[in-house]
C-alpha atoms as a PDB file:
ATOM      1  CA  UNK A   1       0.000   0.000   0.000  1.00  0.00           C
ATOM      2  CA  UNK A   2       1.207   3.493  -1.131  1.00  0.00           C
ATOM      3  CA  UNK A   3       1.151   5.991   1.217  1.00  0.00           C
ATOM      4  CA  UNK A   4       3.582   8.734  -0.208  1.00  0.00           C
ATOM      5  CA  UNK A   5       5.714  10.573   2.251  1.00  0.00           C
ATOM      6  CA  UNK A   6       4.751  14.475   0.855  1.00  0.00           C
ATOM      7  CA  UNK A   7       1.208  14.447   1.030  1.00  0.00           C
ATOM      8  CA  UNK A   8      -1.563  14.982   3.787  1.00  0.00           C
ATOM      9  CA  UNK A   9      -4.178  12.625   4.572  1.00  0.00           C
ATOM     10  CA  UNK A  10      -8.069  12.838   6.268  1.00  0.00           C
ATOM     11  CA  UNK A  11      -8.986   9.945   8.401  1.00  0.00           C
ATOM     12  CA  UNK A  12     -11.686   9.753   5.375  1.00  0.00           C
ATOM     13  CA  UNK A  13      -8.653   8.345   3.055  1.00  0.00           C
ATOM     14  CA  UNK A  14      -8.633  11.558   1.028  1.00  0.00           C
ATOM     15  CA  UNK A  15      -5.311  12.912   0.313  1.00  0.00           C
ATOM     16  CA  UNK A  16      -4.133  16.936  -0.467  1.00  0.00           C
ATOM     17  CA  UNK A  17      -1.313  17.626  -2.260  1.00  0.00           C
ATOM     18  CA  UNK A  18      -0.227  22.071  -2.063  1.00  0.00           C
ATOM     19  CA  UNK A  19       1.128  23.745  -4.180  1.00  0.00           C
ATOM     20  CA  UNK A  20       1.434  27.396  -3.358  1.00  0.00           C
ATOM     21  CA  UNK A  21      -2.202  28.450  -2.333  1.00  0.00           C
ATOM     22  CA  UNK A  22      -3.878  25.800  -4.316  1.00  0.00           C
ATOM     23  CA  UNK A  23      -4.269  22.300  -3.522  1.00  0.00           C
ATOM     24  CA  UNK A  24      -4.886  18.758  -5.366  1.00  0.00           C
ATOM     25  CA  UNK A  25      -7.144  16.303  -3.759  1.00  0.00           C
ATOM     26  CA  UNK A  26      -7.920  12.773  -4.595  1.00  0.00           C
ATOM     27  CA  UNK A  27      -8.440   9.917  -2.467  1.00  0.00           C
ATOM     28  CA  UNK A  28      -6.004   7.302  -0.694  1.00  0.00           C
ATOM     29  CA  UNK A  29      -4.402   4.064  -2.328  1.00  0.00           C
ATOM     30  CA  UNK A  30      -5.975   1.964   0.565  1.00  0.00           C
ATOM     31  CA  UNK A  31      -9.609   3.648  -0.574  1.00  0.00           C
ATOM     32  CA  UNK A  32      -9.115   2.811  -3.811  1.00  0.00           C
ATOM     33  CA  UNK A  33      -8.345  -0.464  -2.958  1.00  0.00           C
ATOM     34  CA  UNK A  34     -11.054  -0.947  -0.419  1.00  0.00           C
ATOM     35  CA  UNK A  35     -13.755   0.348  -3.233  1.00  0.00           C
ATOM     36  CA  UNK A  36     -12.518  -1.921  -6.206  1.00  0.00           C
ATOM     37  CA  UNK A  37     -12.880  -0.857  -9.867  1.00  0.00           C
ATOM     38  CA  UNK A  38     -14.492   2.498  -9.992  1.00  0.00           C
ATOM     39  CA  UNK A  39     -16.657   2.583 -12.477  1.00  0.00           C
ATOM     40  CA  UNK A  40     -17.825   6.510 -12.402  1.00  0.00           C
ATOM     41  CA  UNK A  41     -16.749   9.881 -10.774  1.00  0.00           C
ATOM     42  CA  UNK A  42     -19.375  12.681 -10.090  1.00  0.00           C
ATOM     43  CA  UNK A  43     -18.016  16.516  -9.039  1.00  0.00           C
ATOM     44  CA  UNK A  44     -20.861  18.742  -9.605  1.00  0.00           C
ATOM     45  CA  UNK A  45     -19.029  21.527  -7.039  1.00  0.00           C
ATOM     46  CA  UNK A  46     -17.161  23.327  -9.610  1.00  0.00           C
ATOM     47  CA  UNK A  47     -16.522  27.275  -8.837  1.00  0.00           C
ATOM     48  CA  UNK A  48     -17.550  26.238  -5.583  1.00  0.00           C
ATOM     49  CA  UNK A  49     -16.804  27.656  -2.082  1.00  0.00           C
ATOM     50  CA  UNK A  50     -16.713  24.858   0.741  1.00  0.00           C
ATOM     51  CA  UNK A  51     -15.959  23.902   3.833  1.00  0.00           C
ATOM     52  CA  UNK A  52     -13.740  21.571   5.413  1.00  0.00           C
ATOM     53  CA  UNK A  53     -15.898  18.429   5.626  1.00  0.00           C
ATOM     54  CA  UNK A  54     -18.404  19.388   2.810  1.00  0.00           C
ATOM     55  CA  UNK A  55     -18.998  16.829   0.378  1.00  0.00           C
ATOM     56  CA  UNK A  56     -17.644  18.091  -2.718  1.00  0.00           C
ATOM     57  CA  UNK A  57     -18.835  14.705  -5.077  1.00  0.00           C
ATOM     58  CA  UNK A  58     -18.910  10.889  -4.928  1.00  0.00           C
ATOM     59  CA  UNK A  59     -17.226   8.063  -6.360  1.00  0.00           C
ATOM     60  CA  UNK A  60     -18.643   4.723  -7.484  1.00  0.00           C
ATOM     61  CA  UNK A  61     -17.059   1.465  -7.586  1.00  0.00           C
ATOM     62  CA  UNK A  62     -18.849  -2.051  -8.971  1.00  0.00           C
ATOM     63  CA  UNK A  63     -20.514  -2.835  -5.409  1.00  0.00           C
ATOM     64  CA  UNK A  64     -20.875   0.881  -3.899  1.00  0.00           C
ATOM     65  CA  UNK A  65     -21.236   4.228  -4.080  1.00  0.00           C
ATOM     66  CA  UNK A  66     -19.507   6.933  -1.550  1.00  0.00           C
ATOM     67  CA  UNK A  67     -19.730  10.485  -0.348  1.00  0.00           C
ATOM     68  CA  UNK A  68     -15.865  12.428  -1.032  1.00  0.00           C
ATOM     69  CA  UNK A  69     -15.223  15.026   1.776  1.00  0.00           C
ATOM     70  CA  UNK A  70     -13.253  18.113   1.514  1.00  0.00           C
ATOM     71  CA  UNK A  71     -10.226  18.052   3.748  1.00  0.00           C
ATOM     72  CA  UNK A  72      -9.673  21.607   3.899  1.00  0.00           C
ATOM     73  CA  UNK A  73     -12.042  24.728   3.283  1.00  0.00           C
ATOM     74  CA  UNK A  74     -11.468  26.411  -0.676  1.00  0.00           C
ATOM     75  CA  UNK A  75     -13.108  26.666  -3.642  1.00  0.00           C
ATOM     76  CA  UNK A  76     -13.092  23.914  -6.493  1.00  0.00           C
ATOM     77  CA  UNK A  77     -11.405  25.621  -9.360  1.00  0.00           C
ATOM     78  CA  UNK A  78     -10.525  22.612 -11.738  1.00  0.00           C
ATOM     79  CA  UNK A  79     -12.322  18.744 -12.004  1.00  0.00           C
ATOM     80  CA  UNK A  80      -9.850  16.099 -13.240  1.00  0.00           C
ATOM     81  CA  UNK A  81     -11.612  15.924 -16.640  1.00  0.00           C
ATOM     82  CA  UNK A  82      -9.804  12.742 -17.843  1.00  0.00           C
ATOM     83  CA  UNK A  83     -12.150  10.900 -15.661  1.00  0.00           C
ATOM     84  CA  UNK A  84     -14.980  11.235 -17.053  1.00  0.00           C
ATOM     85  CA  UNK A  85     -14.415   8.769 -19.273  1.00  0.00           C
ATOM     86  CA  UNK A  86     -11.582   6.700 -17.624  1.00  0.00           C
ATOM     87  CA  UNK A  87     -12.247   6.990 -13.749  1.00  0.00           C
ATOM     88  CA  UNK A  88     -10.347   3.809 -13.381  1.00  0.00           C
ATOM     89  CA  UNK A  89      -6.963   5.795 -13.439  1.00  0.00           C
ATOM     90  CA  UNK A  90      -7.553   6.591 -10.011  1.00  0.00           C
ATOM     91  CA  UNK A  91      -7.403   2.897  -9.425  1.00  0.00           C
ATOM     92  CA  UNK A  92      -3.997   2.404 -11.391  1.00  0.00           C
ATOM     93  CA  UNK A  93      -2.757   5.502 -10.411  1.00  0.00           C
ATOM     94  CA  UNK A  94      -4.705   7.257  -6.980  1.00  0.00           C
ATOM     95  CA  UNK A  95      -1.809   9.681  -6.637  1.00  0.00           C
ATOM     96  CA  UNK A  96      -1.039  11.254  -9.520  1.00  0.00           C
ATOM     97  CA  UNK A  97      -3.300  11.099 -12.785  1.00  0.00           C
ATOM     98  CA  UNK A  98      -5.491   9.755 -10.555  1.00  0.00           C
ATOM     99  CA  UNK A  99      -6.411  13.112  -8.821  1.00  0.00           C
ATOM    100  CA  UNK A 100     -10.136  14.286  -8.497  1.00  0.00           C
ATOM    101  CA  UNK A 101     -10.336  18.007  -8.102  1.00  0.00           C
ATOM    102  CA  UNK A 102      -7.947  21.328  -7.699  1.00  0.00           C
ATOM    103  CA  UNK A 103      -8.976  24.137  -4.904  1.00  0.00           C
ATOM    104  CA  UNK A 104      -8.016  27.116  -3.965  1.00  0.00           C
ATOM    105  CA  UNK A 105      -7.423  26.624  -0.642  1.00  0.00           C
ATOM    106  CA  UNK A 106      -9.046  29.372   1.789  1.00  0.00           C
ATOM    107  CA  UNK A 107      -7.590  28.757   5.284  1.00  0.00           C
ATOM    108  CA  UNK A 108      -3.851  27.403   5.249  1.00  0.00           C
ATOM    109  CA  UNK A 109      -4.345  26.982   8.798  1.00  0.00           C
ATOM    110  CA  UNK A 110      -6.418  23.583   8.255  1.00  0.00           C
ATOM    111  CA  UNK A 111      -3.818  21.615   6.864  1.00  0.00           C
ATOM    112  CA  UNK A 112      -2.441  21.192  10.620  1.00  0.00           C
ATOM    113  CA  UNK A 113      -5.664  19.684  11.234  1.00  0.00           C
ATOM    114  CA  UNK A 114      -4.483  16.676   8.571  1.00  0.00           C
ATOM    115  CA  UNK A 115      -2.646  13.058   8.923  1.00  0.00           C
ATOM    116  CA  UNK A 116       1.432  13.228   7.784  1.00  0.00           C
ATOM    117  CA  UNK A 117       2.438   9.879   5.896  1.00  0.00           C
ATOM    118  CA  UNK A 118       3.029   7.681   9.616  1.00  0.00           C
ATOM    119  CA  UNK A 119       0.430   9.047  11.153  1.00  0.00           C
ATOM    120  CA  UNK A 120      -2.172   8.093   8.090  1.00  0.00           C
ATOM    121  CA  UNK A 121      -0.362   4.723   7.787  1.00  0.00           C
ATOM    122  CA  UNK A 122      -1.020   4.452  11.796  1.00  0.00           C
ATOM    123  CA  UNK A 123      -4.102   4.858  11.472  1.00  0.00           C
ATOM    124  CA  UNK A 124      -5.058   2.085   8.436  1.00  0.00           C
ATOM    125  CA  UNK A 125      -2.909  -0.557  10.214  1.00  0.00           C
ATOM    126  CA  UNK A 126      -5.194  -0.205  13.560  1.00  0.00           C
END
């Protein structure tokens, strides 16, 4: 199981990746394992302000169909269009082509609030 050393991780197995004041998110290598082949992506929270915890789309795999949570507060200013009609790359690849949506992130301060690499690994292994 990947967990890559320079990300951030939710106890929700989302992942953020900053750069500057924006932000990549996409969801964890165990979560994409856990849902199987995902089948179809939904992000309907484009040019969207939201808050930490909002829901900001959902991801479906062949046997369910889950809720993605926003780890930090900011506003959804890209979707990952190339999965639209291959969402699967997030199973072959969860941390880089595989990403879901770009933000603007509005309160820096939140990242604190996220898992480092041990401390997300800690907490799958329990």
């Amino acid at each position: 199981m990947k967990v890559p050393a320079d990300l951030l991780y939710t106890e929700d197995h989302e992942w953020v990746r900053v750069e500057g004041d924006e932000a990549y998110i996409g969801i964890t290598d165990f979560a994409q394992n856990e849902l199987g082949d995902i089948v179809f992506v939904e992000v309907e929270t484009l040019d969207e302000e939201l808050d930490k915890g909002d829901t900001f789309g959902t991801i479906e795999a062949v046997k369910t169909v889950s809720d993605m949570f926003m780890p930090i507060g900011g506003a959804v200013i890209e979707v990952n269009e190339a999965l639209e009609d291959t969402p699967e790359i997030i199973n072959s690849d969860p941390y880089g082509d595989g990403w879901i949506v770009k933000i603007k992130v509005a309160a820096k301060d939140e990242l604190n609030d996220l898992l480092d690499a041990d401390a997300y690994k800690n907490s799958i292994e329990s």
